[in-house]
N, C-alpha and C. Protein backbone atom coordinates (compact mmCIF):
# COMPACT_ATOMS: atom_id res chain seq x y z
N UNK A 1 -44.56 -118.97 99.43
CA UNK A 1 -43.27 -118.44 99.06
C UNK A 1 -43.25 -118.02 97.60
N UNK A 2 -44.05 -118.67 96.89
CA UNK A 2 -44.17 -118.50 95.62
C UNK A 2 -44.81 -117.12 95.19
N UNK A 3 -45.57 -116.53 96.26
CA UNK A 3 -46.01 -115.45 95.82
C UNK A 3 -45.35 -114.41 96.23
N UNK A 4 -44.61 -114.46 96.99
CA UNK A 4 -43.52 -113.55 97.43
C UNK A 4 -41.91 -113.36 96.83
N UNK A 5 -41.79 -114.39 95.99
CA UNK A 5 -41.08 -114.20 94.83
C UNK A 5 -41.34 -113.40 93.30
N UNK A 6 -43.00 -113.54 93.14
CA UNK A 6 -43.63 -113.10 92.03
C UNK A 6 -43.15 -111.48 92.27
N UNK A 7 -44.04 -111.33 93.74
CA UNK A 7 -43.96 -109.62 94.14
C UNK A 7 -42.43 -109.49 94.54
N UNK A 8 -41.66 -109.84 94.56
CA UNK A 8 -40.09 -109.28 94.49
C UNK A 8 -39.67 -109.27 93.00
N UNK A 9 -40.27 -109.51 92.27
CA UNK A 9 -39.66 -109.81 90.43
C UNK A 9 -40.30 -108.45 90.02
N UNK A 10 -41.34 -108.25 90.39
CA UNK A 10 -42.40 -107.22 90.09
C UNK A 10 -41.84 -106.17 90.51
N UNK A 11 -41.81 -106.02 91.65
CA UNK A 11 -40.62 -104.64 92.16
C UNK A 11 -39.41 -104.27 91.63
N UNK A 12 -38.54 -105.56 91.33
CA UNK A 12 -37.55 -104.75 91.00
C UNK A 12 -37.76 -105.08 88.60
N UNK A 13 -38.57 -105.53 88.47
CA UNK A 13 -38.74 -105.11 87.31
C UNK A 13 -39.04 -103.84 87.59
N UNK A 14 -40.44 -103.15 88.25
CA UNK A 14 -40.89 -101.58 88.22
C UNK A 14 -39.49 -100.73 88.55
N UNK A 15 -38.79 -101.11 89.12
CA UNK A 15 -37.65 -100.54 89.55
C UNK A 15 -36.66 -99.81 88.75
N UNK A 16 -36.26 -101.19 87.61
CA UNK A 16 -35.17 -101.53 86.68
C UNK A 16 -36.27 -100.67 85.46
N UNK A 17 -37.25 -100.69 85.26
CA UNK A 17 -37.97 -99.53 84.92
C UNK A 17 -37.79 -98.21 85.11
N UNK A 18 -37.85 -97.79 86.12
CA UNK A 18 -37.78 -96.10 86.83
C UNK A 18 -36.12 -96.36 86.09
N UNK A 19 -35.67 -96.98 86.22
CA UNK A 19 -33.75 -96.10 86.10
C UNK A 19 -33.76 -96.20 84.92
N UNK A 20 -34.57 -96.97 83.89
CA UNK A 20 -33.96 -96.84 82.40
C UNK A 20 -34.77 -95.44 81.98
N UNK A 21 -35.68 -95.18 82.63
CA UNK A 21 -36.48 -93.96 82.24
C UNK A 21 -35.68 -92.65 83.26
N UNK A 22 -35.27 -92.70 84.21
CA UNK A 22 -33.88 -91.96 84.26
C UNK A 22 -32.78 -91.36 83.18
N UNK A 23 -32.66 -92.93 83.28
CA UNK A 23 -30.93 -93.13 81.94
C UNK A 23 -31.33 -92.49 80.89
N UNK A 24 -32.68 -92.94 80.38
CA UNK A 24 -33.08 -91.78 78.89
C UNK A 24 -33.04 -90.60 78.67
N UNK A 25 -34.18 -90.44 79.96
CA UNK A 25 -35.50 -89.27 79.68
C UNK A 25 -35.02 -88.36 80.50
N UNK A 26 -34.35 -88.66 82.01
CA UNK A 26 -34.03 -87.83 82.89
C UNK A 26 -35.45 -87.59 83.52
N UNK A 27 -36.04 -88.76 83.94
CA UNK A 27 -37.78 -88.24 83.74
C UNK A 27 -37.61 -89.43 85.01
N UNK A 28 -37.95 -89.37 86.46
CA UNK A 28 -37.79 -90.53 87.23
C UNK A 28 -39.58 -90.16 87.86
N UNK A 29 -39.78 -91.33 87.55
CA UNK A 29 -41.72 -91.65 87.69
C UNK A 29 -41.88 -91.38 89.28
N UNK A 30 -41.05 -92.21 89.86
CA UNK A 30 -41.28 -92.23 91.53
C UNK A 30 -41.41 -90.64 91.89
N UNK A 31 -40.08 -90.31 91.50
CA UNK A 31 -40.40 -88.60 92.27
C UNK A 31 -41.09 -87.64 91.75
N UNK A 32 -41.66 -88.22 90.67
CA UNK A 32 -42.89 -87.12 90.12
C UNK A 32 -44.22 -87.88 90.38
N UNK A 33 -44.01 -88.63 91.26
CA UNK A 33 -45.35 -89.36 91.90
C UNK A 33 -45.64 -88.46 93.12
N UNK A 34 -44.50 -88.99 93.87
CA UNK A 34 -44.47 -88.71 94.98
C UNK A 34 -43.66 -87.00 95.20
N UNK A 35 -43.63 -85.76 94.37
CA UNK A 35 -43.04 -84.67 94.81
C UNK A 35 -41.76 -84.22 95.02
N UNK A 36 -40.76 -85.55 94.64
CA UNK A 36 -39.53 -85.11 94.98
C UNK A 36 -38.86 -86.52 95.21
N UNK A 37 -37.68 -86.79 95.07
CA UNK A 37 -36.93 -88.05 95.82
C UNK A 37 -36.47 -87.75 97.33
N UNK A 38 -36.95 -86.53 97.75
CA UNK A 38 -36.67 -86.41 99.21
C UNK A 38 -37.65 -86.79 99.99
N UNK A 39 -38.72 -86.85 99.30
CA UNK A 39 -39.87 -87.06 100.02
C UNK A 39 -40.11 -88.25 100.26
N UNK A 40 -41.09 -88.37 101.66
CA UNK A 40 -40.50 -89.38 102.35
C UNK A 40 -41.38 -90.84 101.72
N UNK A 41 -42.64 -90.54 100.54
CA UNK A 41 -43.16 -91.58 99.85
C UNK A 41 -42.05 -92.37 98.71
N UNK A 42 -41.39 -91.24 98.19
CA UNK A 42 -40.50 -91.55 97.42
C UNK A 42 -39.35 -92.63 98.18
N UNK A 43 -38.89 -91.91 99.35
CA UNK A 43 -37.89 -92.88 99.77
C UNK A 43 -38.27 -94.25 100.74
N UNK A 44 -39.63 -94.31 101.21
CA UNK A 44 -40.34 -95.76 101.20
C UNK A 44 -40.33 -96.38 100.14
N UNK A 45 -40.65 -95.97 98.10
CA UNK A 45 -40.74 -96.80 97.20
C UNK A 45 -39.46 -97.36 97.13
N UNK A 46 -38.53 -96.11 96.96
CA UNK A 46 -37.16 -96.57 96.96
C UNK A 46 -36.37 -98.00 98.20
N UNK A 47 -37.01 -97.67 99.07
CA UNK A 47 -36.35 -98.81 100.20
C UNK A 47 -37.35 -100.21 99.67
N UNK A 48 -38.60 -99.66 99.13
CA UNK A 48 -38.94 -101.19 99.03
C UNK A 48 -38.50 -101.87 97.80
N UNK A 49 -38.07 -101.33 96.53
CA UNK A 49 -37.70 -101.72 95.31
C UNK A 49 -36.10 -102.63 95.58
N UNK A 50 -35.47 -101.87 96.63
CA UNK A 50 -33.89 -102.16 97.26
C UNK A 50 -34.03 -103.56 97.87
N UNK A 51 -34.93 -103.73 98.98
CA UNK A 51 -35.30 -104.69 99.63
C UNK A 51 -35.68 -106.11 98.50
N UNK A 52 -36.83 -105.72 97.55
CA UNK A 52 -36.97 -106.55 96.65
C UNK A 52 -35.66 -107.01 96.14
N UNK A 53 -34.97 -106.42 95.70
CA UNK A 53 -33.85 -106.25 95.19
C UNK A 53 -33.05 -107.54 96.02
N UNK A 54 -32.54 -107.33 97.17
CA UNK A 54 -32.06 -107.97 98.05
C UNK A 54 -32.78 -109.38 98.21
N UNK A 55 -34.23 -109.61 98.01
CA UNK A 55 -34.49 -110.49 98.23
C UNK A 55 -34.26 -111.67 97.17
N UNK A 56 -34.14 -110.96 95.69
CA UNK A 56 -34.19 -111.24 94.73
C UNK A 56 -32.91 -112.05 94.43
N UNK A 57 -31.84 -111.37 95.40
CA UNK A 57 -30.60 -112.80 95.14
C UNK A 57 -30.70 -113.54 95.66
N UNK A 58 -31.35 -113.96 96.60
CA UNK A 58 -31.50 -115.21 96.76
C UNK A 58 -32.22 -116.61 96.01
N UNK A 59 -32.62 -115.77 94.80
CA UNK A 59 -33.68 -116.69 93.30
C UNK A 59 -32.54 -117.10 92.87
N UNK A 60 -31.40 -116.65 92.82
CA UNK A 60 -30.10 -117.18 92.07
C UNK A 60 -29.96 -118.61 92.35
N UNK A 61 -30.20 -118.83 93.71
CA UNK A 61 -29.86 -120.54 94.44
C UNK A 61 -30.98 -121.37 93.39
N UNK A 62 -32.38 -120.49 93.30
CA UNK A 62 -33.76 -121.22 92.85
C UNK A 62 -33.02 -121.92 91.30
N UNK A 63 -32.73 -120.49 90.27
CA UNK A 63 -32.72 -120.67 89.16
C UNK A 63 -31.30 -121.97 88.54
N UNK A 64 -30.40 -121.39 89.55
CA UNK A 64 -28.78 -122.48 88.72
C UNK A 64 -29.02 -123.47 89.02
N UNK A 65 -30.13 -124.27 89.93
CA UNK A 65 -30.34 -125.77 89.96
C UNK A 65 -30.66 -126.50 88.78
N UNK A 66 -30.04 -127.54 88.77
CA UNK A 66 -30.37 -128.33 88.31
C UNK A 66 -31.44 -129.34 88.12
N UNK A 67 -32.26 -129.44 87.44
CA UNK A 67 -33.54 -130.29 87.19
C UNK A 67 -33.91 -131.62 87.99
């Protein structure tokens, strides 16, 4: 489980990445990877960064515990 938390932190860090380089640059990495945000590599990265995303609230329960 532990490693499947690492690779959900990782995703949506790369993620939270792509949009600040958006927000700047107007420059989004994914769709100049992949040809376009229509394209359908682009919108697999995109569903998996989302998913991470999703999985990622559930670390909230991990982190507010108490010791």
């Amino acid at each position: 489980m532990k490693t499947l938390n690492v690779i959900s932190l990782i995703l949506v860090i790369l993620g939270g990445l792509n949009w600040l380089s958006v927000g700047l640059f107007e420059y989004d990495v994914v769709s100049e990877i992949f040809g376009g945000s229509a394209e359908v590599g682009s919108k697999i990265v995109y569903i998996i960064v989302g998913v991470a995303a999703l999985y990622a609230l559930s670390l909230f329960g991990k982190v507010t515990k108490n010791p």
